[in-house]
C-alpha atoms as a PDB file:
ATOM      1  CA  UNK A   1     116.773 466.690   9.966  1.00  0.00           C
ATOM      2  CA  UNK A   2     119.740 465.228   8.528  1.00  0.00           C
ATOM      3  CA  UNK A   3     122.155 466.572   5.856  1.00  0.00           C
ATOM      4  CA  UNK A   4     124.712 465.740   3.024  1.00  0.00           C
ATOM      5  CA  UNK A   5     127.092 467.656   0.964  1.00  0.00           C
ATOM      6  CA  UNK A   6     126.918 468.175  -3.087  1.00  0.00           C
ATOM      7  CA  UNK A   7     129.910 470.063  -4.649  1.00  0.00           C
ATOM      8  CA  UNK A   8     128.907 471.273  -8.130  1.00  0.00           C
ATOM      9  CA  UNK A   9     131.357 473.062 -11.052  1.00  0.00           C
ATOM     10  CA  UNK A  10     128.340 474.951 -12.323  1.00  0.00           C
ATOM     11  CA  UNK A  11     126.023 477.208 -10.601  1.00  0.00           C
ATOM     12  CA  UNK A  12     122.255 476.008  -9.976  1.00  0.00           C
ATOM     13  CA  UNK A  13     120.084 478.358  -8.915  1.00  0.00           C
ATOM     14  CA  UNK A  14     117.463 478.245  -7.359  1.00  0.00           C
ATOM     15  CA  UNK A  15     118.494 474.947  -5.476  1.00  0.00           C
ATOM     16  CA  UNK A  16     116.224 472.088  -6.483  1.00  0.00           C
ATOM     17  CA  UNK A  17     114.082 470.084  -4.332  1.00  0.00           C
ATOM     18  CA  UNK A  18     113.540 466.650  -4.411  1.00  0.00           C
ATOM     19  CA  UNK A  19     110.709 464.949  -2.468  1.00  0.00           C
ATOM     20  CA  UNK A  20     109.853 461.337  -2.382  1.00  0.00           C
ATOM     21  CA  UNK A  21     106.684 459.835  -0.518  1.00  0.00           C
ATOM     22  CA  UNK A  22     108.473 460.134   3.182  1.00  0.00           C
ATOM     23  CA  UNK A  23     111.310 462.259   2.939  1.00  0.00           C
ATOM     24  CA  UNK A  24     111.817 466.022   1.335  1.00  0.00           C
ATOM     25  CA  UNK A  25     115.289 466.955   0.192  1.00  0.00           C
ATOM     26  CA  UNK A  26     115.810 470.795   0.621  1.00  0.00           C
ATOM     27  CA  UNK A  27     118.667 473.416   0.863  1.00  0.00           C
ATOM     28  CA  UNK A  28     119.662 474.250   4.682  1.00  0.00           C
ATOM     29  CA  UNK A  29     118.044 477.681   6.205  1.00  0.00           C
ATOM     30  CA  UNK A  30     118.586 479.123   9.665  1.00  0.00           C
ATOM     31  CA  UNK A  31     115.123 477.521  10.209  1.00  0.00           C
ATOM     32  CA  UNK A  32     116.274 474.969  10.720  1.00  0.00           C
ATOM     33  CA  UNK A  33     118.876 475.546  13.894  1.00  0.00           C
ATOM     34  CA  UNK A  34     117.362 473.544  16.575  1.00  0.00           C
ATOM     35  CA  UNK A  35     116.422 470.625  14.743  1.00  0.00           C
ATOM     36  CA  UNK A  36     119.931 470.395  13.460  1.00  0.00           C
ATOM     37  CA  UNK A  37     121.340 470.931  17.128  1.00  0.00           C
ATOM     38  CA  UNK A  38     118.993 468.338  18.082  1.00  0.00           C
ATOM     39  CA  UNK A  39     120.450 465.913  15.738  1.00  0.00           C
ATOM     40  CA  UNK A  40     124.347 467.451  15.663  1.00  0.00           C
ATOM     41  CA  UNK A  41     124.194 467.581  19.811  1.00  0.00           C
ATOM     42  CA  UNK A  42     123.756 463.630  19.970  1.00  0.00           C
ATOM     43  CA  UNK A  43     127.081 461.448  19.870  1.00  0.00           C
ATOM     44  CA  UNK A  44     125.448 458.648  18.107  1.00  0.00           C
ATOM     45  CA  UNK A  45     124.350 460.529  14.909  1.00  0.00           C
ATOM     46  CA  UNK A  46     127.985 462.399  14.581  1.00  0.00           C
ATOM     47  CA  UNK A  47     129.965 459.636  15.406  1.00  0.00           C
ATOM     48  CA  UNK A  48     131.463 458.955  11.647  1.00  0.00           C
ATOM     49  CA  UNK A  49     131.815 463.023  11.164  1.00  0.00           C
ATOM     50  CA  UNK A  50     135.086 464.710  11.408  1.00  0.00           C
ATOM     51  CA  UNK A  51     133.593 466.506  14.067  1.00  0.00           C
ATOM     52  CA  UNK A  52     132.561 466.025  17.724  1.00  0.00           C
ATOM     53  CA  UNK A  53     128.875 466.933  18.646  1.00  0.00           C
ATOM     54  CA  UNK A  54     127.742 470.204  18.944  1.00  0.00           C
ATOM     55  CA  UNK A  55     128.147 471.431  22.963  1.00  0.00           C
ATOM     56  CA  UNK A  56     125.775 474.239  22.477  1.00  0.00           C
ATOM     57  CA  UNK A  57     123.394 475.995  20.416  1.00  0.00           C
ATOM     58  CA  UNK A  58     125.767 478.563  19.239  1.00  0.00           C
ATOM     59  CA  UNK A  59     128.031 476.025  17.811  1.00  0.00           C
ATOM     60  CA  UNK A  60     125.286 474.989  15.673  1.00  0.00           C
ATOM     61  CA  UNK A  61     124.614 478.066  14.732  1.00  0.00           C
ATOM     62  CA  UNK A  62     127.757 479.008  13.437  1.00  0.00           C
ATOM     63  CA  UNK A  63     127.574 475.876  11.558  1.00  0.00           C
ATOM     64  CA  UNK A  64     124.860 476.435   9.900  1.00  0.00           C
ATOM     65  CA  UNK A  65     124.995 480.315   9.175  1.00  0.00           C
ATOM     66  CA  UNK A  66     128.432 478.784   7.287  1.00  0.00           C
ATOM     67  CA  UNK A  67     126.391 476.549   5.469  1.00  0.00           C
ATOM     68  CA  UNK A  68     124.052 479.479   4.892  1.00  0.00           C
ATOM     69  CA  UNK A  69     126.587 481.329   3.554  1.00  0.00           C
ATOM     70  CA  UNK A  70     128.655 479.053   1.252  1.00  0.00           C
ATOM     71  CA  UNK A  71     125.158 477.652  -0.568  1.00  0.00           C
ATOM     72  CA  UNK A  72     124.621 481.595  -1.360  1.00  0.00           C
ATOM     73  CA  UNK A  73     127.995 481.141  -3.344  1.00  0.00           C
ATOM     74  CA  UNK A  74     126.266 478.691  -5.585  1.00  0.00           C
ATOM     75  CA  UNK A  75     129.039 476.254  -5.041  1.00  0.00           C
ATOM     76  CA  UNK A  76     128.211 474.278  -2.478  1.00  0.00           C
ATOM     77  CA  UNK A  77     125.291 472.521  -1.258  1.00  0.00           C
ATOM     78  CA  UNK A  78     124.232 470.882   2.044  1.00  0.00           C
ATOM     79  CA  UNK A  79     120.328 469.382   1.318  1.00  0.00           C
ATOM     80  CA  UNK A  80     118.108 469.110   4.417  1.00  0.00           C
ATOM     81  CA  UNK A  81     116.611 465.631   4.623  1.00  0.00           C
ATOM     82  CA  UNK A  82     113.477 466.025   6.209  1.00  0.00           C
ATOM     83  CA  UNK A  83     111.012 463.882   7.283  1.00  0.00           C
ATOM     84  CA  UNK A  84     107.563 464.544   5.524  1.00  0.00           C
ATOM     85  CA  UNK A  85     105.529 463.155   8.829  1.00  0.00           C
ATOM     86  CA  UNK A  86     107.169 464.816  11.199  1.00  0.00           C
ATOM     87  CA  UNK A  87     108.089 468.466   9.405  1.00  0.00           C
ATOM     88  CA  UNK A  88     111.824 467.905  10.844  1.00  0.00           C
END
């Protein structure tokens, strides 16, 4: 699981998905907490991020229940890239 940000001026709702052969573009939901501490927890991936990686499980979470949050504002976005394969 990997993620990027998408700030809109208009509302879109519901949130599109995009797929392509290998990879499925999706909004963020709390289902997906441990894959993204797997990936946030890991120095390597967050290395060019304005923020460290993620000590714990919790910190994730609060992450992501922000992310949660905000996308329910319909002004901003953070897509889920997920690998078709592999379901993460």
């Amino acid at each position: 699981m990997m993620f990027f940000r998408l700030r809109l001026k208009r509302n879109i709702f519901p949130l599109p998905v995009f797929e392509t052969e290998r990879l499925i573009f999706r909004p963020m939901t709390m289902d997906d907490l441990n894959d993204l501490y797997d990936l946030a927890s890991l120095s390597k991936t967050v290395e060019h991020l304005p923020w460290g990686p993620h000590l714990n499980l919790f910190e994730t979470k609060c992450f992501l229940e922000s992310v949660v949050e905000k996308m329910k504002r319909f002004r901003y976005f953070e897509w889920g890239i997920e690998l078709r394969k592999e379901k993460k």
